[in-house]
Structures are given as structure tokens and as C-alpha cells.
C-alpha atoms as a PDB file:
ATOM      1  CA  UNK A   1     107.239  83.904  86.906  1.00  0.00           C
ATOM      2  CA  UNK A   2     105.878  84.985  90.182  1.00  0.00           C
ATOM      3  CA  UNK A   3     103.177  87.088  91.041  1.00  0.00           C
ATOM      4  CA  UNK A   4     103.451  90.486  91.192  1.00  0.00           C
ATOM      5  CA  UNK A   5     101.812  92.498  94.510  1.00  0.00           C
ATOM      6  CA  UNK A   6     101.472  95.953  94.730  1.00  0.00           C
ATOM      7  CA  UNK A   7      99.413  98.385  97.323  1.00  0.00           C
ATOM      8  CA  UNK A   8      97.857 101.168  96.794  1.00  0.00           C
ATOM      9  CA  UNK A   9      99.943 104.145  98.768  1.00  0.00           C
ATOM     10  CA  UNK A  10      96.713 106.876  98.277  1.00  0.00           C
ATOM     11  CA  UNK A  11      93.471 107.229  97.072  1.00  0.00           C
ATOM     12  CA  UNK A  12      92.370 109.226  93.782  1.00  0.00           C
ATOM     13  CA  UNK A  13      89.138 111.793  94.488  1.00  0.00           C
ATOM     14  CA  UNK A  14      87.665 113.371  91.529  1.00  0.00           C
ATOM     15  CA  UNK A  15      84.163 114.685  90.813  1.00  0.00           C
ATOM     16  CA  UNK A  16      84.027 111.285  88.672  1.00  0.00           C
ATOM     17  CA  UNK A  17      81.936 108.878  90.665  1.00  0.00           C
ATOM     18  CA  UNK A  18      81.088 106.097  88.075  1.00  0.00           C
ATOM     19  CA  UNK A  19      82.852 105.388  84.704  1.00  0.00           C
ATOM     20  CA  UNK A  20      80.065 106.756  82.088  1.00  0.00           C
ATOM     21  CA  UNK A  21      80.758 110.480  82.003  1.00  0.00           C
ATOM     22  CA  UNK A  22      84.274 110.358  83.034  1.00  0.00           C
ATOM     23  CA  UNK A  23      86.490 111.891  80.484  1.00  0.00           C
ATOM     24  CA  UNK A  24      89.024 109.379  78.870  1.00  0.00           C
ATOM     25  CA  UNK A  25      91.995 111.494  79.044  1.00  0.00           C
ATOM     26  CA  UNK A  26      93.634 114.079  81.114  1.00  0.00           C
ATOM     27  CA  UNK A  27      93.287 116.813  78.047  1.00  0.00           C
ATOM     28  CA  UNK A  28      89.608 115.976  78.159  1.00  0.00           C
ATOM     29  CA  UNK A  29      89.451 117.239  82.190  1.00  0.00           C
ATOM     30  CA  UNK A  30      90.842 120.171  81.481  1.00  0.00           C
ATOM     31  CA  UNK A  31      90.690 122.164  84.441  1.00  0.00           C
ATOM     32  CA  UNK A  32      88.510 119.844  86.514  1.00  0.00           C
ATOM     33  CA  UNK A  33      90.002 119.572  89.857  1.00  0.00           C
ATOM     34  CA  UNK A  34      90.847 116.938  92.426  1.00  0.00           C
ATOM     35  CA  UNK A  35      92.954 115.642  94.989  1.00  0.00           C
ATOM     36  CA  UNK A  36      95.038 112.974  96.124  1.00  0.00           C
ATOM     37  CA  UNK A  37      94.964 111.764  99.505  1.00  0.00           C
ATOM     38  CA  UNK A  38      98.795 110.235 100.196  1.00  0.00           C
ATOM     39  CA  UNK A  39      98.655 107.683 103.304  1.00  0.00           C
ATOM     40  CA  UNK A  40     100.541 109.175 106.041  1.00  0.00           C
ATOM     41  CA  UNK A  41     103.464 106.162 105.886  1.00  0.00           C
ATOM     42  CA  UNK A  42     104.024 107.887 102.656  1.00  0.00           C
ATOM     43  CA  UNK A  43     103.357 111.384 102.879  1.00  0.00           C
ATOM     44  CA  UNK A  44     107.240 111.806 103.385  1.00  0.00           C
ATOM     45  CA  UNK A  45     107.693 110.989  99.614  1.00  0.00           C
ATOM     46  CA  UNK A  46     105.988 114.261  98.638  1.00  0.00           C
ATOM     47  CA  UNK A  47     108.821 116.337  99.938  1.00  0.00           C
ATOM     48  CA  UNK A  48     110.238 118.067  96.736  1.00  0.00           C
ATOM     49  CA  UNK A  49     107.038 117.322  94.720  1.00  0.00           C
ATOM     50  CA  UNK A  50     105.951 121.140  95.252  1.00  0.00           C
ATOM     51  CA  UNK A  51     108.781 122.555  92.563  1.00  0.00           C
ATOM     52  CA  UNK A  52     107.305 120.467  89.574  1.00  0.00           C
ATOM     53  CA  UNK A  53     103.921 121.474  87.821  1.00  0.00           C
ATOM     54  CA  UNK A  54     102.915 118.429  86.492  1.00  0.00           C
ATOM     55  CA  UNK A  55     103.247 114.655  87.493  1.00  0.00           C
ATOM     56  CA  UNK A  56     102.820 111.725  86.633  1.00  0.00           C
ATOM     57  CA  UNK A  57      99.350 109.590  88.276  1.00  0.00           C
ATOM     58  CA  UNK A  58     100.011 105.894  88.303  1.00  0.00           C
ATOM     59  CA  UNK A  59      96.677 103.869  89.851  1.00  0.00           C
ATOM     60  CA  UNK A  60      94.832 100.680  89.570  1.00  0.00           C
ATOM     61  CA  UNK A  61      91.570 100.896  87.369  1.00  0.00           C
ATOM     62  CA  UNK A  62      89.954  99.119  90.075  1.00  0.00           C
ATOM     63  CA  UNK A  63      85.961  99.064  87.769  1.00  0.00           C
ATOM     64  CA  UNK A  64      87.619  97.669  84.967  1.00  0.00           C
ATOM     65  CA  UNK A  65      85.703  94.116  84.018  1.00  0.00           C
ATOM     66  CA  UNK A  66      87.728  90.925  82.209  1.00  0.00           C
ATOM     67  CA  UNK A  67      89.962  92.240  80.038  1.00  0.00           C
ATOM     68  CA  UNK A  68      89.505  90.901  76.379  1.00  0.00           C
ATOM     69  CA  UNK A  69      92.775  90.996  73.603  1.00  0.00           C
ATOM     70  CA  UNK A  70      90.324  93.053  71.194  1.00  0.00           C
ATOM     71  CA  UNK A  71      88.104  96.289  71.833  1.00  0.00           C
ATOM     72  CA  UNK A  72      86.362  98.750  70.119  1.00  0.00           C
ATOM     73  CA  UNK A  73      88.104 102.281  71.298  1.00  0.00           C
ATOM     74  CA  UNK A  74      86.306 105.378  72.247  1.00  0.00           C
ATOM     75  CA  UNK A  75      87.428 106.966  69.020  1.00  0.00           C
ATOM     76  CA  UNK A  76      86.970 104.341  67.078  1.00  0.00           C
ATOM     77  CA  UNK A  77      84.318 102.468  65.539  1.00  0.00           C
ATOM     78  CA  UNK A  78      86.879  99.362  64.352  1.00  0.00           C
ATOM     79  CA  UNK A  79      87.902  96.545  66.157  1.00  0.00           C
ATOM     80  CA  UNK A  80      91.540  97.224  67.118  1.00  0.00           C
ATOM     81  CA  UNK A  81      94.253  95.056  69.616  1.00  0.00           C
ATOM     82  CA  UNK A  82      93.734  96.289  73.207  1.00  0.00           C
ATOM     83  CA  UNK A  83      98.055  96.950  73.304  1.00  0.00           C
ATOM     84  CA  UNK A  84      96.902  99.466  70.277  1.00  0.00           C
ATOM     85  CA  UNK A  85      94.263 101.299  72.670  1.00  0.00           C
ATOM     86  CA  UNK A  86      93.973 102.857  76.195  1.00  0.00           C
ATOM     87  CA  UNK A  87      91.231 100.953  77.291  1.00  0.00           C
ATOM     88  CA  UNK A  88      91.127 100.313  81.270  1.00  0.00           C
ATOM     89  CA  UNK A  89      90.056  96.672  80.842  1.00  0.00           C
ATOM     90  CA  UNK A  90      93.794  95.322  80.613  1.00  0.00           C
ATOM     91  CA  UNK A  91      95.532  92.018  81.837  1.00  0.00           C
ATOM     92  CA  UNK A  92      97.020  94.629  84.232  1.00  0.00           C
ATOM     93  CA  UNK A  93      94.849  97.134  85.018  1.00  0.00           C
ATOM     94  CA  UNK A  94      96.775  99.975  85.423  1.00  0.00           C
ATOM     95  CA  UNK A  95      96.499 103.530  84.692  1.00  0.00           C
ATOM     96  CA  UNK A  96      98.368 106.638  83.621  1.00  0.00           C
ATOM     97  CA  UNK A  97      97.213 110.252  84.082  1.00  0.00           C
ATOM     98  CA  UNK A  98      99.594 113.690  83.808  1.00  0.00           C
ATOM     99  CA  UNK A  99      97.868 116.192  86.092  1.00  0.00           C
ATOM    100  CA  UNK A 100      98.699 119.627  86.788  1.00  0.00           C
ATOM    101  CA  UNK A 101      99.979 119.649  90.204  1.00  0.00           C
ATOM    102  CA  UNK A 102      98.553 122.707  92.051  1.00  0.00           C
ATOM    103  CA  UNK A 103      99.481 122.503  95.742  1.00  0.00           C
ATOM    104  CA  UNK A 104     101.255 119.651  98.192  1.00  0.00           C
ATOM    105  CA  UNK A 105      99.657 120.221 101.704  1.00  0.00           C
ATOM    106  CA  UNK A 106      99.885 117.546 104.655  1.00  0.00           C
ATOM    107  CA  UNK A 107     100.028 114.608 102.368  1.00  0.00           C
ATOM    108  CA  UNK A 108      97.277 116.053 100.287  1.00  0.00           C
ATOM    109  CA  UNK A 109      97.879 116.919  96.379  1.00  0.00           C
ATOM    110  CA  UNK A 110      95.532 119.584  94.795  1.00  0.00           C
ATOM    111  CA  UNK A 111      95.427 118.686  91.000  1.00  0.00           C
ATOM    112  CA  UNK A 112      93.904 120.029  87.540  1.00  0.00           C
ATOM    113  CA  UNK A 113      92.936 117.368  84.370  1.00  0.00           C
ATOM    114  CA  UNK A 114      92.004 114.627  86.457  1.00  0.00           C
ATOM    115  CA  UNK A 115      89.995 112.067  84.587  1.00  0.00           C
ATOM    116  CA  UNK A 116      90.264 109.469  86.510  1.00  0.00           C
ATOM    117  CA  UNK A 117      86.830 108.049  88.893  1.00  0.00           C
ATOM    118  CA  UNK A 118      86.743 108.676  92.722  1.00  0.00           C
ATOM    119  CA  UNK A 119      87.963 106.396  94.866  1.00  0.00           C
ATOM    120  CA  UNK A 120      90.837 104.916  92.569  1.00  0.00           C
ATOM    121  CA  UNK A 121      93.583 103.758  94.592  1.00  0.00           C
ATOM    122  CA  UNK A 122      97.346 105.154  93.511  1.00  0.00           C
ATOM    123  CA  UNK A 123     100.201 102.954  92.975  1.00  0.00           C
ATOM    124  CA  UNK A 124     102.543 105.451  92.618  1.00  0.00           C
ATOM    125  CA  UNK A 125     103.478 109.347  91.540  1.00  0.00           C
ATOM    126  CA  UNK A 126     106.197 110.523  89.480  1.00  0.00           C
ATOM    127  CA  UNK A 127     107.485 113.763  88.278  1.00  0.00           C
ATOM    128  CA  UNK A 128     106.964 115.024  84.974  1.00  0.00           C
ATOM    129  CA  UNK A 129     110.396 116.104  83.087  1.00  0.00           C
ATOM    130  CA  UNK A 130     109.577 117.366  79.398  1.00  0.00           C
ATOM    131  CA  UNK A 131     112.893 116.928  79.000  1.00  0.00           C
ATOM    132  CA  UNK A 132     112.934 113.109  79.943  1.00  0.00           C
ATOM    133  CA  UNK A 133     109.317 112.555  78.783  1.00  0.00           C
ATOM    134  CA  UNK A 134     108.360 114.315  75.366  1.00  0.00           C
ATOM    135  CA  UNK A 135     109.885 112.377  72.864  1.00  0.00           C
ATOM    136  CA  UNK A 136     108.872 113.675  69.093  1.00  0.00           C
ATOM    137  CA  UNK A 137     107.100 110.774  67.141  1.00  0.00           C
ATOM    138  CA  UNK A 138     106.500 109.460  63.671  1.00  0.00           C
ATOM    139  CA  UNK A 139     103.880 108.022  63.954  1.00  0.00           C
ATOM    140  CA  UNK A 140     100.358 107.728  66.315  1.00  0.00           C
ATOM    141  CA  UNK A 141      98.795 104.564  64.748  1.00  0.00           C
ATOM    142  CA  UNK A 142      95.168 104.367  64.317  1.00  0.00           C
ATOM    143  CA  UNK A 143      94.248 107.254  66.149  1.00  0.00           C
ATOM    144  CA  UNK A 144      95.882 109.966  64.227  1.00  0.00           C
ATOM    145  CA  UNK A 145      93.563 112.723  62.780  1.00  0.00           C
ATOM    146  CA  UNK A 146      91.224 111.179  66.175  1.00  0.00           C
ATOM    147  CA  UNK A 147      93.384 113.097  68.595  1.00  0.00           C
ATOM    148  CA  UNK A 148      91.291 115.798  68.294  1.00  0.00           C
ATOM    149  CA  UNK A 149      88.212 114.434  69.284  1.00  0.00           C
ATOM    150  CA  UNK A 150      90.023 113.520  72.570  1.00  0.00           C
ATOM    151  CA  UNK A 151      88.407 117.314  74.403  1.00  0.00           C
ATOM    152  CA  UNK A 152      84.961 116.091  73.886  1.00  0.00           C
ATOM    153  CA  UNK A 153      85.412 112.040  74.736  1.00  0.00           C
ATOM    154  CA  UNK A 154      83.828 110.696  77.606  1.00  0.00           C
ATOM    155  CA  UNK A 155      83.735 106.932  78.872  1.00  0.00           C
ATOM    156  CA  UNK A 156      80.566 105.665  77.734  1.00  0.00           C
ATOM    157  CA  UNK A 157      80.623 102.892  79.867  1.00  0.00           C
ATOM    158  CA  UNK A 158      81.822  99.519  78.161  1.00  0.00           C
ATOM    159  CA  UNK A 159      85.077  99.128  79.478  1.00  0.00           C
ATOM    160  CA  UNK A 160      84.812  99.021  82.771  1.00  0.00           C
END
């Protein structure tokens, strides 16, 4: 198969400057605020954006070290498949964050819940539809009952 290329069309800023002490989740960073700086050849993207109050963040964990196939998650203290966590370290490193979307000025996108470090280039952005994009589930794996924890959980550091 061939390679895959993508570039970055933005840059992530957060108060988040190195991965220990970032939270690991959006509903961790509740209310912590940031922005996203579109590049100008793409600022015309964001027209539209404005009516929606959340999207979708899609970036490039560009910290994370060699991926390996098993980790220890952050709410775990077992050994678990990295497919069966949302550990950064991945063969593609690639990250997903829904952020409240607070204002779309000149290419520049106020948000809430960021948790995601300063300086992380953005692949892409994408509305978020409740309609399309809440689905009601079974079941949540491992983590179940851990979902709580989630508001408290910070990156300690070992995955990237």
C-alpha cells in the first residue's frame, strides 16, 4: 500500500506546554480555553463553522515516542492492547478532541475543553452532529466504572 501524507492545515495553542499535566480528555479540560490558529490557504473552510457549538479536533500527537502494541492506560493499572486504549503513542499518531467552539474570527477558533499540548499541528476540523455522532452503546470495555475518574486524569508522562 502506499504511504499516506498529510499536512498540518493549523496549529493547536493551549495552556498545555509539555505532556505531564495535560489532561487526557476533553471532559478533563473542562473550561480551559484555547485557540486554533487556521493557515490563511484554509481559513476559507471556517465559513459556516460559527452556527455549530462543538467540533470535532483532528491533529497529529506530534511528542508521542515508538508506539508499542501493549500499554498500561491512565486508568488502568493492567496491561491492555493499545486498539483497547487512547494512548497517543499509536502506529498513527493521531488525535481526537470535541471542543466547545466559542468564536470563529479571521481564521482564528476560540475553544473550551482543550486537552491537547501547545503547538500540536491540526489535520483537520469537523462539525459535531449529536445526531450523526452519539450512538447509545452496550458496552465500554475495560474502562467502564473508570469513566469517572476521567475529570481528575492527567498525562503523567509515559506515553509520549
Amino acid at each position: 500500500m502506499d504511504p499516506i501524507n498529510y499536512r498540518p492545515i493549523g496549529i493547536i495553542h493551549s495552556p498545555f506546554k509539555t505532556p505531564a499535566g495535560t489532561p487526557i480528555q476533553p471532559t478533563g479540560a473542562r473550561d480551559v480555553e484555547g485557540h486554533v490558529e487556521v493557515f490563511s490557504e484554509y481559513a476559507a473552510g471556517l465559513d459556516d463553522l460559527d452556527g455549530f457549538s462543538h467540533i470535532f479536533l483532528i491533529y497529529h500527537f506530534h511528542l508521542s515516542k515508538k508506539f508499542t502494541l501493549k500499554v498500561t492506560p491512565f486508568l488502568d493499572n493492567r496491561e491492555r492492547g493499545l486498539f483497547a486504549t487512547r494512548a497517543p503513542s499509536r502506529p498513527n499518531p493521531i488525535g481526537l478532541s470535541v471542543v466547545r467552539l466559542v468564536d470563529t474570527t479571521d481564521g482564528i477558533l476560540k475553544v473550551l475543553d482543550v486537552d491537547v499540548i501547545d503547538g500540536t499541528p491540526l489535520l483537520d476540523v469537523k462539525p459535531y452532529v449529536p445526531e450523526f455522532d452519539v450512538r447509545k452503546v452496550d458496552h465500554t470495555g475495560w474502562i467502564g466504572q473508570r469513566t469517572k475518574k476521567i475529570e481528575t486524569a492527567v498525562d503523567d508522562g509515559r506515553f509520549s
